[in-house]
PDB file of N, CA and C in Angstrom:
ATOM      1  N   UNK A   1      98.872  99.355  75.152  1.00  0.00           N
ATOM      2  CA  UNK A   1      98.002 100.171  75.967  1.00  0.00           C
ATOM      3  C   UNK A   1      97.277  99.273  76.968  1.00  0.00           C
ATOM      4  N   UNK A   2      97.206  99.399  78.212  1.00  0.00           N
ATOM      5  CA  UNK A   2      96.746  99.053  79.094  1.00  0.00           C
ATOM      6  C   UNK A   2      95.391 100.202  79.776  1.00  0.00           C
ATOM      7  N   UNK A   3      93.973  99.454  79.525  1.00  0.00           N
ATOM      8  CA  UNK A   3      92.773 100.079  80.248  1.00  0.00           C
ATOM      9  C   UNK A   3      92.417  99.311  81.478  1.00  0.00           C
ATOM     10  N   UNK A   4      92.136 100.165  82.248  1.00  0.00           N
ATOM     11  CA  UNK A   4      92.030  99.956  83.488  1.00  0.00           C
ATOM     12  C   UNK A   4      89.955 100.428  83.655  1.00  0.00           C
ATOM     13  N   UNK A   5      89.634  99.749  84.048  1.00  0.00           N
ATOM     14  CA  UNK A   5      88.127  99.682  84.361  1.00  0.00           C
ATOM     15  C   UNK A   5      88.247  98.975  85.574  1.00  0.00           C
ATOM     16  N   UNK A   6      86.900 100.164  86.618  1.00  0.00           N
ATOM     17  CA  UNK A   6      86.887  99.785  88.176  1.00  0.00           C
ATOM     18  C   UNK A   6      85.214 100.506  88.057  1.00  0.00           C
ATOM     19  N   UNK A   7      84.837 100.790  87.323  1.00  0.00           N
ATOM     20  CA  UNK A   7      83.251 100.853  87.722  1.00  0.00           C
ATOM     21  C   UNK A   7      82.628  99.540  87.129  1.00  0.00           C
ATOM     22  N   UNK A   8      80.886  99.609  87.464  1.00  0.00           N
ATOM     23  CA  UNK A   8      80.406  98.266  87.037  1.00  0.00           C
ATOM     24  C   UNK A   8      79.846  98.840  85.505  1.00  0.00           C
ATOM     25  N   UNK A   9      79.420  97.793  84.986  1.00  0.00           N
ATOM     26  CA  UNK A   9      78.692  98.321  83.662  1.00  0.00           C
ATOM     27  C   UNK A   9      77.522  98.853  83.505  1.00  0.00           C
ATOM     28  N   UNK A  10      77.105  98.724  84.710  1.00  0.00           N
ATOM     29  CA  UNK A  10      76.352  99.407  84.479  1.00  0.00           C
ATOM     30  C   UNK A  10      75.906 101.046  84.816  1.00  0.00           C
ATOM     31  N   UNK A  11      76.804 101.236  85.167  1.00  0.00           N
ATOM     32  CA  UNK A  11      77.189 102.768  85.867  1.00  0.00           C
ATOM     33  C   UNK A  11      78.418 103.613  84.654  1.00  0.00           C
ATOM     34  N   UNK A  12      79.030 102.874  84.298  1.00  0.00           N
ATOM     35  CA  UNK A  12      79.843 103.189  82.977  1.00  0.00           C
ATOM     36  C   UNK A  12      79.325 102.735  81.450  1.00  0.00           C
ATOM     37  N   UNK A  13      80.297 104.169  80.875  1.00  0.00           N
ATOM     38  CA  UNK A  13      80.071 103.918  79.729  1.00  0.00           C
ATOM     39  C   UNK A  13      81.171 103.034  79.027  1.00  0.00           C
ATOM     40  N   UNK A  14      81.159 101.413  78.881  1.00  0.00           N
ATOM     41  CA  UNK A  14      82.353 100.808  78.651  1.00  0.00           C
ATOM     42  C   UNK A  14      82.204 100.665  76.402  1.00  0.00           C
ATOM     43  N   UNK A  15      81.065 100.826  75.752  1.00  0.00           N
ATOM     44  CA  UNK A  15      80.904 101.111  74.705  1.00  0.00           C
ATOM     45  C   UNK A  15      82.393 102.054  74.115  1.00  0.00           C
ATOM     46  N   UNK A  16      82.324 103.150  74.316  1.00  0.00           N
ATOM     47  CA  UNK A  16      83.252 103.904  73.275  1.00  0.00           C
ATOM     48  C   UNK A  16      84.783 104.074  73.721  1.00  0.00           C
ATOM     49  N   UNK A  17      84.680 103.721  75.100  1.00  0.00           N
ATOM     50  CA  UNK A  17      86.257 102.674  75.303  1.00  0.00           C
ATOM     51  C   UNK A  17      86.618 101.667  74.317  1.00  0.00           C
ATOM     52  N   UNK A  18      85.767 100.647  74.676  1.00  0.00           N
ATOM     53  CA  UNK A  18      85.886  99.058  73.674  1.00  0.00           C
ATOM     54  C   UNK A  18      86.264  99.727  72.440  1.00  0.00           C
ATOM     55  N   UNK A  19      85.387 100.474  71.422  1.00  0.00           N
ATOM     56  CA  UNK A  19      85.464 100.893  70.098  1.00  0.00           C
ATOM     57  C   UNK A  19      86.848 101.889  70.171  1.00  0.00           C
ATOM     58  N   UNK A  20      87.444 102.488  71.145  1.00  0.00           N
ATOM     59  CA  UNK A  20      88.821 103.017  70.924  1.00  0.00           C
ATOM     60  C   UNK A  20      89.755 101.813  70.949  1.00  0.00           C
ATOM     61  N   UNK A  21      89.431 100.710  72.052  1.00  0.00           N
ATOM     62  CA  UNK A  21      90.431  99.509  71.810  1.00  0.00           C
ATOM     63  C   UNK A  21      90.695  99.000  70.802  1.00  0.00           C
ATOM     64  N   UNK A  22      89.434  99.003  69.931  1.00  0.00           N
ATOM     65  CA  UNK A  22      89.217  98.189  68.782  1.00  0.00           C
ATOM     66  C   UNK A  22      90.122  98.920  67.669  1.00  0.00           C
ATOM     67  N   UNK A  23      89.808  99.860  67.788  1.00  0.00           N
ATOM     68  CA  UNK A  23      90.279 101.064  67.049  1.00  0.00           C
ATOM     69  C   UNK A  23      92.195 100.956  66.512  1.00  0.00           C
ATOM     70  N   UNK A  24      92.408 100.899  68.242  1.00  0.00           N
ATOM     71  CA  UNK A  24      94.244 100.475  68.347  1.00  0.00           C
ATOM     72  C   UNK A  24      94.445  99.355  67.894  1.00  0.00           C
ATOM     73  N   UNK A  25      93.659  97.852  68.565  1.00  0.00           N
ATOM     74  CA  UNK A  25      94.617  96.832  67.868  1.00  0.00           C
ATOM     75  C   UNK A  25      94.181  96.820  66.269  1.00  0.00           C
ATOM     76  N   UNK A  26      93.678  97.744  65.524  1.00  0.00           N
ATOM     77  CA  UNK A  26      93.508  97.462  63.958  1.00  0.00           C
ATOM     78  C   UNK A  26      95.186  98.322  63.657  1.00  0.00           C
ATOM     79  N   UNK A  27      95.423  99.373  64.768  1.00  0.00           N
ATOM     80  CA  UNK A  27      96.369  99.756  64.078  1.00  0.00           C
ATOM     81  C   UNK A  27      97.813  99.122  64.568  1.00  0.00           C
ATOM     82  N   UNK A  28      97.890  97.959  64.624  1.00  0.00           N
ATOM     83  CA  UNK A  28      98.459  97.023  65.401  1.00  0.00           C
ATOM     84  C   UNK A  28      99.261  97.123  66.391  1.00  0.00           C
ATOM     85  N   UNK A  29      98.681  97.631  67.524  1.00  0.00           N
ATOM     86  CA  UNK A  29      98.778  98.373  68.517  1.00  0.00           C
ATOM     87  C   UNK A  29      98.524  97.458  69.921  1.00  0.00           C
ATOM     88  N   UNK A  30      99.009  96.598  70.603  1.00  0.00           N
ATOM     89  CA  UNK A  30      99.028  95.818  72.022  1.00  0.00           C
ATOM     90  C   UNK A  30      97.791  96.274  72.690  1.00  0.00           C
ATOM     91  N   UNK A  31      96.667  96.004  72.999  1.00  0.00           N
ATOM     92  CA  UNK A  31      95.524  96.632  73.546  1.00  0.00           C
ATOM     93  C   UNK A  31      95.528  94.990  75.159  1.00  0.00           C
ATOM     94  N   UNK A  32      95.257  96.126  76.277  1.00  0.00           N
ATOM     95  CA  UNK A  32      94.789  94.758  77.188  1.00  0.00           C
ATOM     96  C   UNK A  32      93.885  95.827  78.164  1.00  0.00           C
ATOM     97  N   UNK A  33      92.846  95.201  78.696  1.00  0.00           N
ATOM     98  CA  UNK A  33      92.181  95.452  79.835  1.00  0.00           C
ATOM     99  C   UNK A  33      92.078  94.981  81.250  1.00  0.00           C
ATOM    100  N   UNK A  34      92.502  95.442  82.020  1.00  0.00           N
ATOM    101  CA  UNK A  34      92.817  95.325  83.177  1.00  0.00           C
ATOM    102  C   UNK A  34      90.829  95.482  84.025  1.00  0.00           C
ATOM    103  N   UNK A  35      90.620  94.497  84.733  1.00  0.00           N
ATOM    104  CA  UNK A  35      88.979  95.212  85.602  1.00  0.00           C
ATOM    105  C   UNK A  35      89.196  94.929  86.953  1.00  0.00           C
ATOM    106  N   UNK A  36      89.181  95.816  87.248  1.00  0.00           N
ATOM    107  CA  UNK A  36      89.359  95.585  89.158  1.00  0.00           C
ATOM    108  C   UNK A  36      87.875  96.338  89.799  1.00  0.00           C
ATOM    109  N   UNK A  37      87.465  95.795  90.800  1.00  0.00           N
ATOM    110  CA  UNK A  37      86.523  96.642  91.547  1.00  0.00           C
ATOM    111  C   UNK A  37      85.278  96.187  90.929  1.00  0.00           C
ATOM    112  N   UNK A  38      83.976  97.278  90.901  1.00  0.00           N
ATOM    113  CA  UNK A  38      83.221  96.705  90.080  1.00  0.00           C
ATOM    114  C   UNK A  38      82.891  96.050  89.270  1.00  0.00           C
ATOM    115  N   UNK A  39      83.986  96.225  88.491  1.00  0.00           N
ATOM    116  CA  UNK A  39      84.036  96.061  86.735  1.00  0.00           C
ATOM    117  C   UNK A  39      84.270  94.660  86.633  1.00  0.00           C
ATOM    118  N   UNK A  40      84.875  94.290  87.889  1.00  0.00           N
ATOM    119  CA  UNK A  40      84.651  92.394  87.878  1.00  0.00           C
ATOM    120  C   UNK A  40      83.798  91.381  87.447  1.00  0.00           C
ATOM    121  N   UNK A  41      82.703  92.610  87.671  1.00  0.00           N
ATOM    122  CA  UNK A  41      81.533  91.603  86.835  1.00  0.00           C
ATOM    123  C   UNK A  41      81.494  91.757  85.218  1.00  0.00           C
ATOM    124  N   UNK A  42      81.931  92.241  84.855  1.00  0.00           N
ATOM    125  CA  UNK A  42      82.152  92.260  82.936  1.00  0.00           C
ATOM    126  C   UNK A  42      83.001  90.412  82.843  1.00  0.00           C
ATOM    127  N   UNK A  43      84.078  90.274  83.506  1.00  0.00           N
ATOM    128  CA  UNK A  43      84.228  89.305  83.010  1.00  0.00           C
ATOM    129  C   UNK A  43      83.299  88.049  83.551  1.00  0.00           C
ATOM    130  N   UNK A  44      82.016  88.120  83.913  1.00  0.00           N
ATOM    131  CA  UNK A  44      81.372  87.074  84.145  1.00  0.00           C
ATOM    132  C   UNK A  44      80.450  86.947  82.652  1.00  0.00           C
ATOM    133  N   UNK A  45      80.669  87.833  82.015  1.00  0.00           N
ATOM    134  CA  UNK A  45      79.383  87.840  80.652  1.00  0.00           C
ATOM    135  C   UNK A  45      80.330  87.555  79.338  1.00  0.00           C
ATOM    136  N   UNK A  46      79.042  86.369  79.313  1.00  0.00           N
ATOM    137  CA  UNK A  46      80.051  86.011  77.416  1.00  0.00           C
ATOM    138  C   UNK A  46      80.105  86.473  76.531  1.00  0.00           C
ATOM    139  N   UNK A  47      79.241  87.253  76.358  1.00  0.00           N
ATOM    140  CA  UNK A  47      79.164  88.192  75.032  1.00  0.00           C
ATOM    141  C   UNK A  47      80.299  89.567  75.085  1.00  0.00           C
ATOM    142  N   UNK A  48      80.613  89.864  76.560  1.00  0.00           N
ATOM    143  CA  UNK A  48      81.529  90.731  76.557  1.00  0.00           C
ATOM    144  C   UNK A  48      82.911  90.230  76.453  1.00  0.00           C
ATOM    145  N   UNK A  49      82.938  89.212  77.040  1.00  0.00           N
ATOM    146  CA  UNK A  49      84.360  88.383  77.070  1.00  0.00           C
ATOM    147  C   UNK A  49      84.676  87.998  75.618  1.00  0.00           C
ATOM    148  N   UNK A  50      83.164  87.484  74.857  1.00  0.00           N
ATOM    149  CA  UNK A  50      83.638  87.012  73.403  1.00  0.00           C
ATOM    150  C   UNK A  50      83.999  88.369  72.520  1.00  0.00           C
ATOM    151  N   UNK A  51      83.633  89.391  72.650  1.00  0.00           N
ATOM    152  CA  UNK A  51      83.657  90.349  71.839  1.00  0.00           C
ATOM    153  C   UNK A  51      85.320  91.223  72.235  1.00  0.00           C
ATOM    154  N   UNK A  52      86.127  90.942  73.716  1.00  0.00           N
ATOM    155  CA  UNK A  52      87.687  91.370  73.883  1.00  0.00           C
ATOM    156  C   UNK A  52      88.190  90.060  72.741  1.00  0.00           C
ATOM    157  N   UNK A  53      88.019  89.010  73.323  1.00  0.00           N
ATOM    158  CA  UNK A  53      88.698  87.753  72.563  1.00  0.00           C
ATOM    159  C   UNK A  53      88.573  87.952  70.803  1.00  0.00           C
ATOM    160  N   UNK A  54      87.667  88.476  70.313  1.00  0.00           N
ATOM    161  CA  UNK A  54      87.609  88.571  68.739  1.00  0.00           C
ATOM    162  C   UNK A  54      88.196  89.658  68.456  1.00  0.00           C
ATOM    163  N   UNK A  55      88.151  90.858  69.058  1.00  0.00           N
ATOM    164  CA  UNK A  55      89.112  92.001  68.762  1.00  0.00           C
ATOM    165  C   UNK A  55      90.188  91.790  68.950  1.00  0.00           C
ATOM    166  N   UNK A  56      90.750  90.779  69.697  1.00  0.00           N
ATOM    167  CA  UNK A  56      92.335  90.810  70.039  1.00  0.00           C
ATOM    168  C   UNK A  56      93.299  91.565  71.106  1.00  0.00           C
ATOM    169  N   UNK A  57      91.924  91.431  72.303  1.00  0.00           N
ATOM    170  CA  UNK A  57      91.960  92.575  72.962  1.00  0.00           C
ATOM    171  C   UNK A  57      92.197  91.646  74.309  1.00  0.00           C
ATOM    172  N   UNK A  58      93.562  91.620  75.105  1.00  0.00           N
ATOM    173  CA  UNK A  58      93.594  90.966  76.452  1.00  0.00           C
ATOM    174  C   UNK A  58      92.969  91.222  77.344  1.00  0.00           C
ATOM    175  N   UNK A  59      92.152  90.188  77.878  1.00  0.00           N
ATOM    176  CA  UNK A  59      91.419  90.760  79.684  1.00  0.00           C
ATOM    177  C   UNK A  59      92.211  89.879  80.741  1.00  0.00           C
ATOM    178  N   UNK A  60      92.174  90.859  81.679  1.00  0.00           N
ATOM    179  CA  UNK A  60      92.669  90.715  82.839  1.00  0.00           C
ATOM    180  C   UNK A  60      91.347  90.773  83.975  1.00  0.00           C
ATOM    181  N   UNK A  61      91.652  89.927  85.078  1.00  0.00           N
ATOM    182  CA  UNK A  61      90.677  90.680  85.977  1.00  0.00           C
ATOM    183  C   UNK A  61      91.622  90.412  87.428  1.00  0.00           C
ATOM    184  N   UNK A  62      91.486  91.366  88.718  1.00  0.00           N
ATOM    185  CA  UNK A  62      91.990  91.684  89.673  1.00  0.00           C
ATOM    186  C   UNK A  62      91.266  89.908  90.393  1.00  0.00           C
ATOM    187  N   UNK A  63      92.520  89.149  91.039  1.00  0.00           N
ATOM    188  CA  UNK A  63      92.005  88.152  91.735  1.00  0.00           C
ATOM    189  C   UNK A  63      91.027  88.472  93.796  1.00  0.00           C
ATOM    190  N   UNK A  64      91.521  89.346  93.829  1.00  0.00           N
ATOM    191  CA  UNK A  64      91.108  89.744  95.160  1.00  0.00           C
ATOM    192  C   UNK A  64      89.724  90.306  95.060  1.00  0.00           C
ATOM    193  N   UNK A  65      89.275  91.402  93.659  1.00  0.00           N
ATOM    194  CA  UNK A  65      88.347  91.887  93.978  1.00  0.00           C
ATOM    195  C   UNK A  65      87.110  91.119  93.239  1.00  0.00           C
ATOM    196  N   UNK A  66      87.212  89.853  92.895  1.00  0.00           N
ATOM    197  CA  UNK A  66      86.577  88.919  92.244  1.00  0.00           C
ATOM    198  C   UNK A  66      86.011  87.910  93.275  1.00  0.00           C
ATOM    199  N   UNK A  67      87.018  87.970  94.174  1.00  0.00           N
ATOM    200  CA  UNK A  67      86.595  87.079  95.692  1.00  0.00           C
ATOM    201  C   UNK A  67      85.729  88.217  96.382  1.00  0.00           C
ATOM    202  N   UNK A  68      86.309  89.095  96.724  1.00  0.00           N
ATOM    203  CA  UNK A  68      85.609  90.065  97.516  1.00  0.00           C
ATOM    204  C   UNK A  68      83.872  89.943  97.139  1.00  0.00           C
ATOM    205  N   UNK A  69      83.669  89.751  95.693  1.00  0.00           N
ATOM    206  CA  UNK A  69      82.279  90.069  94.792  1.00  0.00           C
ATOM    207  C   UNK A  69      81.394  88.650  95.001  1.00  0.00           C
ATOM    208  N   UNK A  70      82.216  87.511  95.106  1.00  0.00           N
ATOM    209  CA  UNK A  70      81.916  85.711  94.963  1.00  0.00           C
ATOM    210  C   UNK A  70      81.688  85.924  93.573  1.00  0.00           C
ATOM    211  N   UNK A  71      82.971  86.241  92.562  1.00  0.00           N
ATOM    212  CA  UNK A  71      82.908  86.170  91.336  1.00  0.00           C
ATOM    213  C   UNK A  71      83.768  85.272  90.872  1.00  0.00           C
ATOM    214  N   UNK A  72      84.805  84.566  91.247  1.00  0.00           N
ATOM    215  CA  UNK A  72      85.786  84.249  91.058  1.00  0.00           C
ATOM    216  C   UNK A  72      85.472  82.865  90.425  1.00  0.00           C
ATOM    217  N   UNK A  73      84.843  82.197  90.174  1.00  0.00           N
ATOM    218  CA  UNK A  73      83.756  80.670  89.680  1.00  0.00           C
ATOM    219  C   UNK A  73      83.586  81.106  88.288  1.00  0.00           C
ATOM    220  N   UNK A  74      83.143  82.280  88.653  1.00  0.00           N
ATOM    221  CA  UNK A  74      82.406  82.468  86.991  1.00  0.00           C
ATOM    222  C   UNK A  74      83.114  83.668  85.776  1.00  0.00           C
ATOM    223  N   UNK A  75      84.348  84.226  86.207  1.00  0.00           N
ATOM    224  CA  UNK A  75      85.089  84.518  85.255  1.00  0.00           C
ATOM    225  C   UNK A  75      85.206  83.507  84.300  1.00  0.00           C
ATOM    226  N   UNK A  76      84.977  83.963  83.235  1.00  0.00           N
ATOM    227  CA  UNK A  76      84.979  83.672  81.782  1.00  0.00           C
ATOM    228  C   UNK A  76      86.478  83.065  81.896  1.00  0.00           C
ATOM    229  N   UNK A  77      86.643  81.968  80.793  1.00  0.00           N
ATOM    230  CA  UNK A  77      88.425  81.166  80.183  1.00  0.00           C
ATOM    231  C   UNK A  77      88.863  82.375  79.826  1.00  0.00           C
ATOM    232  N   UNK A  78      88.619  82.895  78.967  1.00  0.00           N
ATOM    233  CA  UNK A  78      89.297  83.741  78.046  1.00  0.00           C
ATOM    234  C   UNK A  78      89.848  84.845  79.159  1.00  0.00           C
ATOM    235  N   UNK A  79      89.300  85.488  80.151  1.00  0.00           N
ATOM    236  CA  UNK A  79      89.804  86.559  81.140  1.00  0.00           C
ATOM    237  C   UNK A  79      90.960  85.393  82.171  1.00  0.00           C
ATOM    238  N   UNK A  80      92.472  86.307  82.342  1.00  0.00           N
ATOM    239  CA  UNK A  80      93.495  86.425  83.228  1.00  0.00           C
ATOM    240  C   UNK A  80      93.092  86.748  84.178  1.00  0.00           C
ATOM    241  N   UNK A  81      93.039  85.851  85.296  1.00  0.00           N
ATOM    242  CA  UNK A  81      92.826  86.125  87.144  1.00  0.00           C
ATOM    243  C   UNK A  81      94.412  86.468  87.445  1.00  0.00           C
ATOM    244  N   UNK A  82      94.644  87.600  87.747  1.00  0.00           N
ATOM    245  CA  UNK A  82      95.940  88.074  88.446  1.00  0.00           C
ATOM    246  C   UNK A  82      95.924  88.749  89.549  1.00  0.00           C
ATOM    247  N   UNK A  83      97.071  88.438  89.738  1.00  0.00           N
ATOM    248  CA  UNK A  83      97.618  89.116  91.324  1.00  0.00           C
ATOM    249  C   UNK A  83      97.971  90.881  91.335  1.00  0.00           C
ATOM    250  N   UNK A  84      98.424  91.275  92.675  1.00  0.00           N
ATOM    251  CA  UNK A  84      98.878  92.518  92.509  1.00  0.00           C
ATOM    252  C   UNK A  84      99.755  92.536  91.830  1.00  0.00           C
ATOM    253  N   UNK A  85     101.040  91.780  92.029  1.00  0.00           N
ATOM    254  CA  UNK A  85     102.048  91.642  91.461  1.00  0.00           C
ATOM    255  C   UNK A  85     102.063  91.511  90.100  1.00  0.00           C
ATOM    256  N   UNK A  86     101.193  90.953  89.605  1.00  0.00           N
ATOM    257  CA  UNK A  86     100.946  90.535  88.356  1.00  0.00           C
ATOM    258  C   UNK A  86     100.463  91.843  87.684  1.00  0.00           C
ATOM    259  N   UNK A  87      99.961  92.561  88.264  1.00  0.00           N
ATOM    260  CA  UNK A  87      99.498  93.680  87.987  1.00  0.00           C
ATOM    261  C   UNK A  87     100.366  94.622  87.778  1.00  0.00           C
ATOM    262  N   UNK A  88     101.351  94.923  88.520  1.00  0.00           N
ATOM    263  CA  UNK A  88     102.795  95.824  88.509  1.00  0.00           C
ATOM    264  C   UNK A  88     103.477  95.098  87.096  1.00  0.00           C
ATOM    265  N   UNK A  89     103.235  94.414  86.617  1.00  0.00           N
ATOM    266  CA  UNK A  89     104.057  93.558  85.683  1.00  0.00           C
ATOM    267  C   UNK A  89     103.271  94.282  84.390  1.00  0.00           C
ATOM    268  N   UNK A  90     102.134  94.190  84.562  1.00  0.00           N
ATOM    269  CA  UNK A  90     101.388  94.907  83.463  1.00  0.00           C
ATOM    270  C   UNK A  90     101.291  96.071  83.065  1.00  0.00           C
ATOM    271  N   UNK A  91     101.475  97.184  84.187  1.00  0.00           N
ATOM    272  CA  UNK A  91     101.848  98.369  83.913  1.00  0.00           C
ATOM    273  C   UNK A  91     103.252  98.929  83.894  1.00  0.00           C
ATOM    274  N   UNK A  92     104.298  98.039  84.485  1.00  0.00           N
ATOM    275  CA  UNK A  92     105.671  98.064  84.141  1.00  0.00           C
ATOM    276  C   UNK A  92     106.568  97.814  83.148  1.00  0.00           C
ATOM    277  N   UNK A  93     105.959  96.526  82.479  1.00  0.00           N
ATOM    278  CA  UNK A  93     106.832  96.022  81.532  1.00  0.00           C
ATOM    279  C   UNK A  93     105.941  95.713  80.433  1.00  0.00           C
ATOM    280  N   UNK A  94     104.885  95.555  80.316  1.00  0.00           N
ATOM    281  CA  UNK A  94     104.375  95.344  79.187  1.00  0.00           C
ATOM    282  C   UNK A  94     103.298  96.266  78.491  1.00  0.00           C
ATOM    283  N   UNK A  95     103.040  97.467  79.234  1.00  0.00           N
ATOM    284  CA  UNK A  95     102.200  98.279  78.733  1.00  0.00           C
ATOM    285  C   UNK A  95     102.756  99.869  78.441  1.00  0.00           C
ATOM    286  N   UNK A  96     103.117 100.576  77.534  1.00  0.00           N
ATOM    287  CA  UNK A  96     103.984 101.847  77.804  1.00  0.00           C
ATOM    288  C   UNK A  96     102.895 102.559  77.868  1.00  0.00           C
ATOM    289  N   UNK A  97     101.046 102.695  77.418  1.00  0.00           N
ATOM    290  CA  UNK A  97     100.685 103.372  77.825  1.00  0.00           C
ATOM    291  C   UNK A  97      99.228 103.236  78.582  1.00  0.00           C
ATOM    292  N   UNK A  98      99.001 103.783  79.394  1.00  0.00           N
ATOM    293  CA  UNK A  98      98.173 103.335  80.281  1.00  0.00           C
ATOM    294  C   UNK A  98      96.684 104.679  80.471  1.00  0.00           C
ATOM    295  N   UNK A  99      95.443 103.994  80.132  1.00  0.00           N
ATOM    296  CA  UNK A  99      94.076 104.832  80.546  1.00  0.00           C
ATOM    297  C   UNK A  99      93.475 103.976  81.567  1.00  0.00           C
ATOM    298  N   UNK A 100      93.131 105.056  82.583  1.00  0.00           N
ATOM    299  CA  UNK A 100      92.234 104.371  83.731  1.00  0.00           C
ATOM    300  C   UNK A 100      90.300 104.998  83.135  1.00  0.00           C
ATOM    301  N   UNK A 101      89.558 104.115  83.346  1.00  0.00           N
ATOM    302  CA  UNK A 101      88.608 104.372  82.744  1.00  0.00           C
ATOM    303  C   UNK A 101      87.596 104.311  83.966  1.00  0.00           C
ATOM    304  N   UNK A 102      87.508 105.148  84.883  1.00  0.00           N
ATOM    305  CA  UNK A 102      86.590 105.687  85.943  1.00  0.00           C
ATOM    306  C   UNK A 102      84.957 106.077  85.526  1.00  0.00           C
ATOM    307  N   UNK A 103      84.615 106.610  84.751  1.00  0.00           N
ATOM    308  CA  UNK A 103      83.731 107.289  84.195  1.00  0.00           C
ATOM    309  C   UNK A 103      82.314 106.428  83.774  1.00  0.00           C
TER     310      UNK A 103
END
């Protein structure tokens, strides 16, 4: 499963997402998060980054909209800086199912 987050956190509710992620990889289930747009700033915080990394939960973050923000320094190790392309790769071949999380 591939989640897609594009608001910031603080405008979303990213809580009972996370706890559905959590939810899948117990049922050993491929969980990754994709953040483009706002949501770029989640991977600047450690406590959020440490808490995908202990669930077993992949982050991704969009490389363009991380520059766009002057975020791109302070993405967290643990979060994937990818491309578009890289991105088509994620919803093509490695994810069969996909939530965009707008809200």
């Amino acid at each position: 499963m591939l989640i897609i987050f594009s608001k910031s956190p603080s405008t979303g509710n990213y809580e009972s997402i996370i706890e559905m992620a959590v939810k899948t990889v117990k049922k050993r289930e491929k969980v990754a998060i994709l953040h483009i747009q706002n949501s770029c700033i989640t991977t600047t915080m450690d406590k959020y980054c440490t808490r995908l990394a202990k669930a077993g939960i992949d982050a991704y973050v969009l490389k363009v909209d991380c520059q766009a923000r002057g975020l791109l320094e302070k993405v967290r190790r643990n979060v994937e800086v990818i491309d578009y392309r890289e991105w088509v790769k994620l919803l093509m071949d490695k994810h069969n199912k996909i939530v965009s999380w707008t809200a």
